[in-house]
C-alpha atoms as a PDB file:
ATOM      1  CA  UNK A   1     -17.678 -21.052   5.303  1.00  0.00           C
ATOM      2  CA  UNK A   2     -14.388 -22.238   3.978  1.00  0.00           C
ATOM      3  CA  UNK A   3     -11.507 -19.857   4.432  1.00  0.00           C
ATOM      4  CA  UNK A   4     -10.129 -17.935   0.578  1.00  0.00           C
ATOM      5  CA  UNK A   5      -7.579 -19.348  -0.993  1.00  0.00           C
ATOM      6  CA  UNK A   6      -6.177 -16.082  -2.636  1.00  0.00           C
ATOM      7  CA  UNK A   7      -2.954 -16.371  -4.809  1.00  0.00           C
ATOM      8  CA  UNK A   8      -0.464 -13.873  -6.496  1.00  0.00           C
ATOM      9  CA  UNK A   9      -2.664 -11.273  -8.757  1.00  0.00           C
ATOM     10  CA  UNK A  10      -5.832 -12.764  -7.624  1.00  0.00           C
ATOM     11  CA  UNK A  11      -5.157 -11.410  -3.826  1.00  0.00           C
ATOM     12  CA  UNK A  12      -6.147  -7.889  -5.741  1.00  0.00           C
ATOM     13  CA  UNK A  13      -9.593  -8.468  -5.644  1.00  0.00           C
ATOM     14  CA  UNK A  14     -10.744  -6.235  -2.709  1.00  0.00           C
ATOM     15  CA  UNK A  15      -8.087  -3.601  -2.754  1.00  0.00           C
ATOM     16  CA  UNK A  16      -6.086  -1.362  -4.517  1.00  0.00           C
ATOM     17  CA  UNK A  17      -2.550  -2.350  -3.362  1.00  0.00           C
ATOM     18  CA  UNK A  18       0.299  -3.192  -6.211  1.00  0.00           C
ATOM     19  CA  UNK A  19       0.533  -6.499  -6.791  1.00  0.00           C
ATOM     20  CA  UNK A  20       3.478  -7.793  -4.600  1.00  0.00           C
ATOM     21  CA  UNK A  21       3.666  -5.308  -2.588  1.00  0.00           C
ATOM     22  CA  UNK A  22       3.745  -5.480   1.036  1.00  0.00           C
ATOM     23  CA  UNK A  23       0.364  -4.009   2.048  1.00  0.00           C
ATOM     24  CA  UNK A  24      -1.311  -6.277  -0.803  1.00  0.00           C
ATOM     25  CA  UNK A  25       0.340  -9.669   1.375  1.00  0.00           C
ATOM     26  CA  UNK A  26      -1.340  -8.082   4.411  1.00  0.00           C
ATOM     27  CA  UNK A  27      -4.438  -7.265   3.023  1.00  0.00           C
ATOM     28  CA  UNK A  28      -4.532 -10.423   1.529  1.00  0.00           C
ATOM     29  CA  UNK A  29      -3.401 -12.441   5.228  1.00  0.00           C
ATOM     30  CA  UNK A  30      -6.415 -10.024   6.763  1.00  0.00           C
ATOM     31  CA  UNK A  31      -8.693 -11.381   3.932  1.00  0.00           C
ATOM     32  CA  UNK A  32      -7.938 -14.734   5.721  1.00  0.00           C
ATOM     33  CA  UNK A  33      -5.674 -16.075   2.914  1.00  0.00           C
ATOM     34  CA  UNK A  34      -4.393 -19.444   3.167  1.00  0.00           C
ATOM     35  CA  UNK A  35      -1.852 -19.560   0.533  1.00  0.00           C
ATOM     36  CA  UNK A  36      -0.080 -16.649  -1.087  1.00  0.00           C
ATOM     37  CA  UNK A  37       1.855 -16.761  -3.646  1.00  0.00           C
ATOM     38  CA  UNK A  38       5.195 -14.325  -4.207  1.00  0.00           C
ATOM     39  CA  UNK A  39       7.398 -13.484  -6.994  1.00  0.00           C
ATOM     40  CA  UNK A  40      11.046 -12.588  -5.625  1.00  0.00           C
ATOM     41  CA  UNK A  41      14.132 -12.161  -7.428  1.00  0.00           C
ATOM     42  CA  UNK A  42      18.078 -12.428  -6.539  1.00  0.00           C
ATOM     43  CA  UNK A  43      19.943  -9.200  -6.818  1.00  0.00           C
ATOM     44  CA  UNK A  44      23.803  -8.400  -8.155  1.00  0.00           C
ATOM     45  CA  UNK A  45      24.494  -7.935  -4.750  1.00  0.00           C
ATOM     46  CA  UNK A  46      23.063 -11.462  -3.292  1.00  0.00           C
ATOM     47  CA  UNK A  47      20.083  -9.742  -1.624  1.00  0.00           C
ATOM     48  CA  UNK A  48      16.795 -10.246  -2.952  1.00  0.00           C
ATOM     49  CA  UNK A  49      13.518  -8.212  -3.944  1.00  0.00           C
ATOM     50  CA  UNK A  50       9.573  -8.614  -3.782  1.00  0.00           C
ATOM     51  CA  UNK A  51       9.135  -7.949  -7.581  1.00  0.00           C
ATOM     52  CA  UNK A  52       7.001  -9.683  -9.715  1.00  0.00           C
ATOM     53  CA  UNK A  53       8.395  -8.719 -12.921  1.00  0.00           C
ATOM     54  CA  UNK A  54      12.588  -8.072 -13.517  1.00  0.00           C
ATOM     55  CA  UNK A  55      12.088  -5.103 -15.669  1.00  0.00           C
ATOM     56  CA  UNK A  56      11.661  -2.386 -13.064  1.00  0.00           C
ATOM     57  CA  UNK A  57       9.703  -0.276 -15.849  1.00  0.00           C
ATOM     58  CA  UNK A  58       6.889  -3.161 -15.309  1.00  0.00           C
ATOM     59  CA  UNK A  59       5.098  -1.909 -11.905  1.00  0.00           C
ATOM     60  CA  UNK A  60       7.795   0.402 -10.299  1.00  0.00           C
ATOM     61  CA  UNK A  61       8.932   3.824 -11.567  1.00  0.00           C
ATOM     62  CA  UNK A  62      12.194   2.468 -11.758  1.00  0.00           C
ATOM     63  CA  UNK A  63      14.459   1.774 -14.864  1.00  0.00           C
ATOM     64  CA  UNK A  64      16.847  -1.587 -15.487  1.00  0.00           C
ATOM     65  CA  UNK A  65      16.615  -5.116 -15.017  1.00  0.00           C
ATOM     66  CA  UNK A  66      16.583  -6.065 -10.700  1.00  0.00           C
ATOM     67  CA  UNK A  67      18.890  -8.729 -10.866  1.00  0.00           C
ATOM     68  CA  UNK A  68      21.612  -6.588 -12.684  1.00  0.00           C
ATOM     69  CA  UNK A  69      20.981  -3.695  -9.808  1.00  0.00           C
ATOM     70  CA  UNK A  70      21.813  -4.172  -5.952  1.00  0.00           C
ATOM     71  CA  UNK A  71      19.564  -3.580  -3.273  1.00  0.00           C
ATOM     72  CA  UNK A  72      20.293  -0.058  -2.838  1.00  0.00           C
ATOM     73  CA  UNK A  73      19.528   0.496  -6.679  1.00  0.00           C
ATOM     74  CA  UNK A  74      16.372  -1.065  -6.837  1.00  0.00           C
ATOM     75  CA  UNK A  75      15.125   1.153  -3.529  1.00  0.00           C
END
């Protein structure tokens, strides 16, 4: 049987991990993924962030746009 090929939103099939985040990449490299696909965004403070979405109101309980906000903000 051919390995999945699981990408971005998709990888959510089989667990109940936000999108993006860190345990949904592992689940989906356990899963036996081949290619995954990942949203990240530059920061006001030249770092960058695992977010699929820059309004932090979409998918995090924060507020404000992530690449207005520095790393320490958007923890």
């Amino acid at each position: 049987m051919a390995s999945p090929l699981l990408i971005h939103h998709a990888a959510n099939r089989e667990h109940l991990h936000p999108a993006g985040s860190l345990a949904a990449l592992e689940a989906c490299l356990a899963a036996g993924a081949l290619v995954v696909e990942l949203d990240i965004l530059p920061l006001a403070d030249g770092g960058w962030a695992l977010l699929h979405d820059d309004d932090l109101a979409k998918g995090t309980d924060g507020q404000g746009l992530a690449t207005e906000l520095t790393g320490a903000q958007v923890r």
